[in-house]
C-alpha atoms as a PDB file:
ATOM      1  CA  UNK A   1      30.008  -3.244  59.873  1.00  0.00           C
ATOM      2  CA  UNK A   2      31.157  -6.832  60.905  1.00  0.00           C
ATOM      3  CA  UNK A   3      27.886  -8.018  59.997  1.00  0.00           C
ATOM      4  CA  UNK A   4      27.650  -6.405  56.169  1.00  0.00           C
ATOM      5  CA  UNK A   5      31.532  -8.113  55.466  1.00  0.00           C
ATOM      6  CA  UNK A   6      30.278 -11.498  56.837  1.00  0.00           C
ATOM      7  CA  UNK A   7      27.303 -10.878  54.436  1.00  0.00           C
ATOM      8  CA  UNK A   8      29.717  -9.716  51.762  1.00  0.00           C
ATOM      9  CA  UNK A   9      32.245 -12.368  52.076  1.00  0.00           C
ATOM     10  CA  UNK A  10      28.905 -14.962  52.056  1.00  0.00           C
ATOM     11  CA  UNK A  11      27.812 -13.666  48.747  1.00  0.00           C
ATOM     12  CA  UNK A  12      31.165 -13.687  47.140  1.00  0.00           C
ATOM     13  CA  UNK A  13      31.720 -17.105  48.363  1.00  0.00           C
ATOM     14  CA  UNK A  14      28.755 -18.354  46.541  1.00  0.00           C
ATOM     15  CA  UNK A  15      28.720 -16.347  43.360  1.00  0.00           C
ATOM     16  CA  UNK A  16      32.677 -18.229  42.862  1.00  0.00           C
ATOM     17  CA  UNK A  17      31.247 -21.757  43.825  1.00  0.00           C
ATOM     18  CA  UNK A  18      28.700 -21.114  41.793  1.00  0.00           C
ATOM     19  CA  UNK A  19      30.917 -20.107  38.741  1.00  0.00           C
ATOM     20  CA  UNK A  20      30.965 -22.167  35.609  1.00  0.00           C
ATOM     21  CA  UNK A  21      34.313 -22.692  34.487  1.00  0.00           C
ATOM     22  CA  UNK A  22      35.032 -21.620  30.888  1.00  0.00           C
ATOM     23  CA  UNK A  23      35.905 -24.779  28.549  1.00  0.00           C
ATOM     24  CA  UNK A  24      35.544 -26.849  31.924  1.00  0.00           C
ATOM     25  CA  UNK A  25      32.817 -29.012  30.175  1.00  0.00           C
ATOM     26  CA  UNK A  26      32.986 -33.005  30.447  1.00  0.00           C
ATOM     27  CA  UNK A  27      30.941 -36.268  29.764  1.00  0.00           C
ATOM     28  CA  UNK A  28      30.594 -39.682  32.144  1.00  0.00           C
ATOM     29  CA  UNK A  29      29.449 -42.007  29.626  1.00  0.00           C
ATOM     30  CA  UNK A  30      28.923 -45.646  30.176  1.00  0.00           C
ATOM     31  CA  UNK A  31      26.632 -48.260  28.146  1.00  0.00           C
ATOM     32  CA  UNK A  32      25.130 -51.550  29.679  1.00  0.00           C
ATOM     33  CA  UNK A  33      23.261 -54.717  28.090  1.00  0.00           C
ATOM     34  CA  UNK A  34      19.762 -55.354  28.573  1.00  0.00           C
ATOM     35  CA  UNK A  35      19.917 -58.938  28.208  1.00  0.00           C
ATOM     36  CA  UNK A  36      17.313 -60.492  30.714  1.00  0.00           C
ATOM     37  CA  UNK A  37      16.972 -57.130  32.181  1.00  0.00           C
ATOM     38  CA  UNK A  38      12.945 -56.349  32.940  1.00  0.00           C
ATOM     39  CA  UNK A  39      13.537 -53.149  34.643  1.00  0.00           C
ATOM     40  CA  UNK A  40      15.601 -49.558  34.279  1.00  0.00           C
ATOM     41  CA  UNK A  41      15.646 -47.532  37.389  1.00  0.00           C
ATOM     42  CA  UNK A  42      16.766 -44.368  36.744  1.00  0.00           C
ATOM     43  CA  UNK A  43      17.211 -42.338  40.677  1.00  0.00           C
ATOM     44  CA  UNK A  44      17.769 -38.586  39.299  1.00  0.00           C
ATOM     45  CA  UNK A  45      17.581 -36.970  42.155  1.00  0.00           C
ATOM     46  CA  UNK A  46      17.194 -33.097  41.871  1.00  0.00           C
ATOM     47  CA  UNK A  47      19.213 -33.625  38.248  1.00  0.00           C
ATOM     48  CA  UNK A  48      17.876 -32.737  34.827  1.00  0.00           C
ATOM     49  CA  UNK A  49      17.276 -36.124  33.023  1.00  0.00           C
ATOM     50  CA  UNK A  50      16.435 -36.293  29.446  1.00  0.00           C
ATOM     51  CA  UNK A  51      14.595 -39.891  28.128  1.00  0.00           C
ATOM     52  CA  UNK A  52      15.249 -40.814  24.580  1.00  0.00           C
ATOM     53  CA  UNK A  53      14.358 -43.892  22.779  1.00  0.00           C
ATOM     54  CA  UNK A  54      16.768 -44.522  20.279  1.00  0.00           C
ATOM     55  CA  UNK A  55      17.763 -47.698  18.136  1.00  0.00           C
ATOM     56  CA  UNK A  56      20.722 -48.550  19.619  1.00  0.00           C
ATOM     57  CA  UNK A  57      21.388 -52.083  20.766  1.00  0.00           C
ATOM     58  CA  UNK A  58      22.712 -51.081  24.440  1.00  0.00           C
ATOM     59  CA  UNK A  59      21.368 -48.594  27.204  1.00  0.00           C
ATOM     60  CA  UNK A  60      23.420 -45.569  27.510  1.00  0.00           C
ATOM     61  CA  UNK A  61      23.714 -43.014  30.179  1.00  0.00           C
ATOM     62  CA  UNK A  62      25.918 -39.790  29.720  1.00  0.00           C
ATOM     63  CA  UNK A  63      26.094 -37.401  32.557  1.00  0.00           C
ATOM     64  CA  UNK A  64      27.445 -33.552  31.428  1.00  0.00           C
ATOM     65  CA  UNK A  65      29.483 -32.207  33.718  1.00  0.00           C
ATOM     66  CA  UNK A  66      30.602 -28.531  34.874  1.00  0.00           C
ATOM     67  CA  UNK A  67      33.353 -29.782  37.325  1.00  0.00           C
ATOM     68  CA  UNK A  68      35.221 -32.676  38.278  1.00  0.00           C
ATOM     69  CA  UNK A  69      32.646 -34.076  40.733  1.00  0.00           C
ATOM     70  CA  UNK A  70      31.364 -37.535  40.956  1.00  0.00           C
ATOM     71  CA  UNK A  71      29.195 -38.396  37.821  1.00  0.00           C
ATOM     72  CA  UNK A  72      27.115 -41.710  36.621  1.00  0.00           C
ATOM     73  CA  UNK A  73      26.440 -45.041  38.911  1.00  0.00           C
ATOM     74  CA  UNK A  74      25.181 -47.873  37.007  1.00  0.00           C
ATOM     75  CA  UNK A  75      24.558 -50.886  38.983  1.00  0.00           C
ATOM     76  CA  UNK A  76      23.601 -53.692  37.023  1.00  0.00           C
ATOM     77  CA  UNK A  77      21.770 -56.879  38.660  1.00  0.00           C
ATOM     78  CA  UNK A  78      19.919 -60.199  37.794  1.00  0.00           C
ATOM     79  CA  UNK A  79      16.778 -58.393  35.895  1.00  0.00           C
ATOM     80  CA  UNK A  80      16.829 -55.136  36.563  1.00  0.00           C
ATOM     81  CA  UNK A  81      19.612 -52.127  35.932  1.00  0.00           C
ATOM     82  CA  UNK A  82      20.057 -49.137  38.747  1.00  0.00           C
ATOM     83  CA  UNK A  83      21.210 -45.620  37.160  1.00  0.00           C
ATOM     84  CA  UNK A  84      21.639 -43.112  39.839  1.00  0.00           C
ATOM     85  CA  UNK A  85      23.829 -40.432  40.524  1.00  0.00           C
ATOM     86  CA  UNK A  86      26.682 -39.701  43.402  1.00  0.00           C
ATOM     87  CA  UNK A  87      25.800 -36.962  45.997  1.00  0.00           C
ATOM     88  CA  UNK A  88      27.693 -33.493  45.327  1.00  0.00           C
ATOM     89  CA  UNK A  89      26.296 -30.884  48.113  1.00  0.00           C
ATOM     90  CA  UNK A  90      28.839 -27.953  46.078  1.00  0.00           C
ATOM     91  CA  UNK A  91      26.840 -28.080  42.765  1.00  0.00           C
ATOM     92  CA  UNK A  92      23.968 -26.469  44.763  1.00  0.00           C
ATOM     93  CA  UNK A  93      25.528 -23.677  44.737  1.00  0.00           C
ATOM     94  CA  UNK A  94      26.084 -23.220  40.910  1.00  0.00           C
ATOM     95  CA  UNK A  95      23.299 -22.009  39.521  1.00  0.00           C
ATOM     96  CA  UNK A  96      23.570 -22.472  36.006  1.00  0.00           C
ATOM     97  CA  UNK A  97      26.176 -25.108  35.802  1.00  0.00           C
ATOM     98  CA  UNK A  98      24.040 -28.233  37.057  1.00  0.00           C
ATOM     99  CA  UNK A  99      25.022 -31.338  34.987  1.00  0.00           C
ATOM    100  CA  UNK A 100      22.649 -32.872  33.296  1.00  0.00           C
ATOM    101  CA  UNK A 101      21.568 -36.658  32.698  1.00  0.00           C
ATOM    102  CA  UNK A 102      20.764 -38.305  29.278  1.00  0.00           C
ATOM    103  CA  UNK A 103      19.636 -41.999  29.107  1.00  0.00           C
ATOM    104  CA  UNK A 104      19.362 -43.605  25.970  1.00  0.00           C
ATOM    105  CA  UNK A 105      17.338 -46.362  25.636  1.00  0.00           C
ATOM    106  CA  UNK A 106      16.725 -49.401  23.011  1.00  0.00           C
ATOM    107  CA  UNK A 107      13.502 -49.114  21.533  1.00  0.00           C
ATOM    108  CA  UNK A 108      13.956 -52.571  21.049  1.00  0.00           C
ATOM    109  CA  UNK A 109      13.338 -52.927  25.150  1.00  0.00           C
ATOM    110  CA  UNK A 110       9.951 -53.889  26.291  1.00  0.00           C
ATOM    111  CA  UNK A 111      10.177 -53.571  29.963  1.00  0.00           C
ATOM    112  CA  UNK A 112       9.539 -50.702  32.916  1.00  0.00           C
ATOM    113  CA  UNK A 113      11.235 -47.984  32.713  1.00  0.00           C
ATOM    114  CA  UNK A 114      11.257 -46.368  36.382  1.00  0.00           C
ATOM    115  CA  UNK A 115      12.184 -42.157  36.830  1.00  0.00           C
ATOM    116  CA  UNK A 116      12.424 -41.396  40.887  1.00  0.00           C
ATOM    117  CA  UNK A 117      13.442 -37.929  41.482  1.00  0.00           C
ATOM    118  CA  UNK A 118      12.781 -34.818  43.537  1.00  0.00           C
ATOM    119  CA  UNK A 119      13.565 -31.574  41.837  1.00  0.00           C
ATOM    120  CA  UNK A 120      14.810 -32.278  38.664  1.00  0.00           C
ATOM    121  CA  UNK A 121      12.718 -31.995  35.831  1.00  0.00           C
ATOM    122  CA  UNK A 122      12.341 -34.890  33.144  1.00  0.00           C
ATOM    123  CA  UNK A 123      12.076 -34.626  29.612  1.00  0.00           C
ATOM    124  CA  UNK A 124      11.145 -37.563  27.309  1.00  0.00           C
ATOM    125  CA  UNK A 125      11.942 -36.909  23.275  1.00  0.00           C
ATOM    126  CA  UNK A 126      11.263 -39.590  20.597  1.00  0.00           C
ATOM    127  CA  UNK A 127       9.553 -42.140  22.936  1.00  0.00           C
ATOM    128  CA  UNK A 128       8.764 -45.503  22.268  1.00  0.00           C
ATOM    129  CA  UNK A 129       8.410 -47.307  25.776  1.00  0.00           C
ATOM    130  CA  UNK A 130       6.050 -49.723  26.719  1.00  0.00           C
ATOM    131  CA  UNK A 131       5.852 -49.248  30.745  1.00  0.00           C
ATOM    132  CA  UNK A 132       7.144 -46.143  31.800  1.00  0.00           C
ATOM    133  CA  UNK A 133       6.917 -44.270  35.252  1.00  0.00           C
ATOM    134  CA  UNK A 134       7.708 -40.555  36.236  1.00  0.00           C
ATOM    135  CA  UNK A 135       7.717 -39.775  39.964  1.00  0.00           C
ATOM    136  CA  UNK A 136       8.951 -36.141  40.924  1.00  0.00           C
ATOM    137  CA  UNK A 137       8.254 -34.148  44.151  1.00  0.00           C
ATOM    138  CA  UNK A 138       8.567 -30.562  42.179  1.00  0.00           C
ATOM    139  CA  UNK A 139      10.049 -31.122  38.739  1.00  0.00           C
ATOM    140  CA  UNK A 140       8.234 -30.503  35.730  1.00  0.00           C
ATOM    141  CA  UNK A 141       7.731 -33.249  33.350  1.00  0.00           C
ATOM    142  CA  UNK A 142       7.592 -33.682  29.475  1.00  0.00           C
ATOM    143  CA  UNK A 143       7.150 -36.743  27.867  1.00  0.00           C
ATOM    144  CA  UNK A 144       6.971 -36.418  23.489  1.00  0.00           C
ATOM    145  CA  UNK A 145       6.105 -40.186  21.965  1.00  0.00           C
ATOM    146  CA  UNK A 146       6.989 -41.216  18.783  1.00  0.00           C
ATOM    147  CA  UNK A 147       5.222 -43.848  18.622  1.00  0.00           C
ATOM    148  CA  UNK A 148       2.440 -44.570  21.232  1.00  0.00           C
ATOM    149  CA  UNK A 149       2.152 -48.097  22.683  1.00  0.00           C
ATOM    150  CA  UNK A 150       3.350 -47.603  26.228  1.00  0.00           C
ATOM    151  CA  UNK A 151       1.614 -47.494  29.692  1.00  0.00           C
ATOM    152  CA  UNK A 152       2.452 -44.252  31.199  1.00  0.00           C
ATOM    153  CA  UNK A 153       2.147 -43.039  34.771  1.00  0.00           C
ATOM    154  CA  UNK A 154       3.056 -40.005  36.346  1.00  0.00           C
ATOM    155  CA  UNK A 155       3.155 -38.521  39.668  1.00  0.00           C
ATOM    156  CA  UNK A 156       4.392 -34.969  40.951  1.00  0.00           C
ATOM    157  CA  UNK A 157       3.995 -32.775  43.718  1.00  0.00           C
ATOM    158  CA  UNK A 158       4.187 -29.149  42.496  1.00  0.00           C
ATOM    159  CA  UNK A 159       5.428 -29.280  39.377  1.00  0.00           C
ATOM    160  CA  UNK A 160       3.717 -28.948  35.079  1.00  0.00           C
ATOM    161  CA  UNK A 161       2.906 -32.382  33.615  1.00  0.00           C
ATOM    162  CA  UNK A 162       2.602 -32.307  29.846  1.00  0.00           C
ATOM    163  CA  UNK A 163       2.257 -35.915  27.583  1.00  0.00           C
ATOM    164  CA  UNK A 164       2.452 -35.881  23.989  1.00  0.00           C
ATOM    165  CA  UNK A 165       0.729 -38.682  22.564  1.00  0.00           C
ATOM    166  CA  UNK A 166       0.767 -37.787  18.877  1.00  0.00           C
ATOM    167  CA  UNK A 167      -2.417 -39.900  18.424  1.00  0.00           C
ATOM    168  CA  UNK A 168      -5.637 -38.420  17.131  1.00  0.00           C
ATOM    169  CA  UNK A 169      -7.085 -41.843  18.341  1.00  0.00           C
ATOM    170  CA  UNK A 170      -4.662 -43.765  20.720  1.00  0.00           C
ATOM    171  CA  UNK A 171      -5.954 -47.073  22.379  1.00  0.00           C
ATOM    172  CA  UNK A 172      -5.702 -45.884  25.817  1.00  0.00           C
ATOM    173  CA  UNK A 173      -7.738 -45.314  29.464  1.00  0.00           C
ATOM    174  CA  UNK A 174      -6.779 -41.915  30.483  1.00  0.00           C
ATOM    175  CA  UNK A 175      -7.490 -40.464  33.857  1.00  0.00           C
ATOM    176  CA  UNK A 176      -5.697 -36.732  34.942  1.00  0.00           C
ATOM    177  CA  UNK A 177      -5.756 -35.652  38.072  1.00  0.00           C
ATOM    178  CA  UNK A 178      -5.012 -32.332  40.096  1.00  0.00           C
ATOM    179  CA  UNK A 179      -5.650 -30.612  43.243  1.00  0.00           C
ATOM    180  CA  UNK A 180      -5.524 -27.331  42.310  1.00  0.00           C
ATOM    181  CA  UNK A 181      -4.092 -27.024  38.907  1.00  0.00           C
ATOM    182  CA  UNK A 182      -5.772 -26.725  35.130  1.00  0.00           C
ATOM    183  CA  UNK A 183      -6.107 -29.780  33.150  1.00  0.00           C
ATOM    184  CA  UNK A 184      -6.434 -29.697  28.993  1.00  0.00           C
ATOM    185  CA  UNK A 185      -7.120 -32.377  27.233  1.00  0.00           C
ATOM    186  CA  UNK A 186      -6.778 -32.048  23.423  1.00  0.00           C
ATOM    187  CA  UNK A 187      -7.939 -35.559  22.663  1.00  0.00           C
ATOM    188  CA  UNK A 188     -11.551 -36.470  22.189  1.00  0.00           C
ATOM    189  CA  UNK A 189     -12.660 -38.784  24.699  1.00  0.00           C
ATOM    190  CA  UNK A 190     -15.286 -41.458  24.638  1.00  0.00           C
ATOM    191  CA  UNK A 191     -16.845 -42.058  28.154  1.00  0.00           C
ATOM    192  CA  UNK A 192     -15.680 -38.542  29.402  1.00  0.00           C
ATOM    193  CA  UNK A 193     -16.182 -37.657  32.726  1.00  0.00           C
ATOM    194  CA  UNK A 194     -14.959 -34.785  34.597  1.00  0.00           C
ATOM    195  CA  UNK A 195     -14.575 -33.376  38.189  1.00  0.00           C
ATOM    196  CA  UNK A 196     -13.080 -30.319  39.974  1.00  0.00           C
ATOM    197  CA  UNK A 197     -10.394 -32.365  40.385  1.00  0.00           C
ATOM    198  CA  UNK A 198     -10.327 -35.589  37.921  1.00  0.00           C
ATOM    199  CA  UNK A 199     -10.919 -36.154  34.200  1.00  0.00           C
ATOM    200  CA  UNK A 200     -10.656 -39.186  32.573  1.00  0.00           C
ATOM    201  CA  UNK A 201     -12.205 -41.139  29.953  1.00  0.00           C
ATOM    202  CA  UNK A 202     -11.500 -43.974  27.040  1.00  0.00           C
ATOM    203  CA  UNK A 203     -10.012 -43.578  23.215  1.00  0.00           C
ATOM    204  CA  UNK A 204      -9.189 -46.032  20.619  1.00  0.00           C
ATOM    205  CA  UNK A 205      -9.079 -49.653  21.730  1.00  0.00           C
ATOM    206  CA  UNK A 206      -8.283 -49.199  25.230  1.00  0.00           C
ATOM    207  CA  UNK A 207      -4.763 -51.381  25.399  1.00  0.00           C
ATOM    208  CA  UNK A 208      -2.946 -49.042  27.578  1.00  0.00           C
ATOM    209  CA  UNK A 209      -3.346 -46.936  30.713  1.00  0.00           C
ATOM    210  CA  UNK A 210      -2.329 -42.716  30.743  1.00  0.00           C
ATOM    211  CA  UNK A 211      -2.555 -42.090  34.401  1.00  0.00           C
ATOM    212  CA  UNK A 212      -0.921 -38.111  35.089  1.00  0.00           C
ATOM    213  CA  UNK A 213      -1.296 -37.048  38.303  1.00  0.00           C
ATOM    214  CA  UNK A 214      -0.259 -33.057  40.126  1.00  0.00           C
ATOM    215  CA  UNK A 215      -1.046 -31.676  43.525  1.00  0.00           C
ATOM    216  CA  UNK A 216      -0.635 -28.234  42.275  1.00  0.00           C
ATOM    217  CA  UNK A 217       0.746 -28.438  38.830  1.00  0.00           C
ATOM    218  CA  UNK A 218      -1.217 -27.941  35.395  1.00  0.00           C
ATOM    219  CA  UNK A 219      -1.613 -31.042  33.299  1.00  0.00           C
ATOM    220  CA  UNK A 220      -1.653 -31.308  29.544  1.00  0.00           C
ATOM    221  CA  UNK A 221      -2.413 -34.377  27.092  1.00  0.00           C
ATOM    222  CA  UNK A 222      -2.024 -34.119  23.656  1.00  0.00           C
END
């Protein structure tokens, strides 16, 4: 009997931790210059983080919150710009009511754009970067260009990796790779090759590298 009202009392605990407060919705939102800036490091952690190139003259970052815990850290040095997030251990608990990051960026910017995260999943709308890196240990990722002209690498663990390039032709070296998962290309290839675990190939003029890599995750390039 003890043991089913410590189980009980566990379960109730969580379910009100995990509760979303009604109207309890707020926004962390902070802009920084890019001048002489050459890199944006964006540390996610196990947070949702949506990319968006936008024209805008500044970087934003706008962090929705659930609660009143800790929200954006942007740390701003010679050339490069740190966006990362302050630890919360409660908002495991509340299913549902994770905040979520959006970064804005200049399209204007020409350097490397850096995503390092574990869980969180990324999801890039409008893009027009010209370096940009996705690491994630079990997130899924999807990146949507609008205009292609970027080097992109990715890198997960576990979790989906789908690229839309929006180019019947773009000028790129592509090479997927995955353990165990499928990989679709919808992009004819020159050079193709293809492995149990690799495909890669050549298209258009070749000025840019599309390297997506999974352990166990299914890829997609469009």
């Amino acid at each position: 009997m003890k043991r089913f009202s410590m189980f009980m009392w566990v379960i109730v605990t969580l379910i009100l931790l995990g509760a979303c407060t009604e109207g309890a919705e707020s926004e962390d939102f902070q802009t920084a210059s890019l001048k002489d800036i050459d890199t944006i490091h964006i540390d996610y952690g196990s947070t949702k983080v949506n990319l968006v190139s936008a024209d805008i003259d500044e970087l934003e970052a706008s962090l929705l919150l659930y609660d009143k815990g800790p929200g954006v850290v942007m740390d701003k040095g010679k050339q490069k710009i740190t966006i990362s997030l302050k630890n919360d251990t409660t908002r495991l608990f509340k299913i549902g009511c994770m905040p979520q990051l959006e970064v804005r960026i200049p399209t204007e910017f020409k350097g490397e754009i850096i995503a390092d995260g574990s869980s969180g999943s990324v999801v890039g709308r409008d893009l027009q970067t010209h370096n940009l890196q996705v690491n994630s240990s079990s997130g899924n990722i999807k990146l949507d260009f609008l205009n292609f002209h970027s080097d992109v690498y990715v890198t997960t663990s576990s979790g989906n990796v789908d690229v839309f390039l929006n180019e019947d032709e773009p000028d790129a070296t592509l090479l997927l790779k995955s353990n165990s998962g499928r990989r679709s290309v919808g992009i004819t290839l020159d050079n193709q090759s293809q492995s149990k675990k690799e495909t890669k190939g050549t298209s258009g003029s070749r000025d840019y590298e599309v390297q997506l890599e999974t352990s166990s995750g299914n890829i997609s390039l469009k």
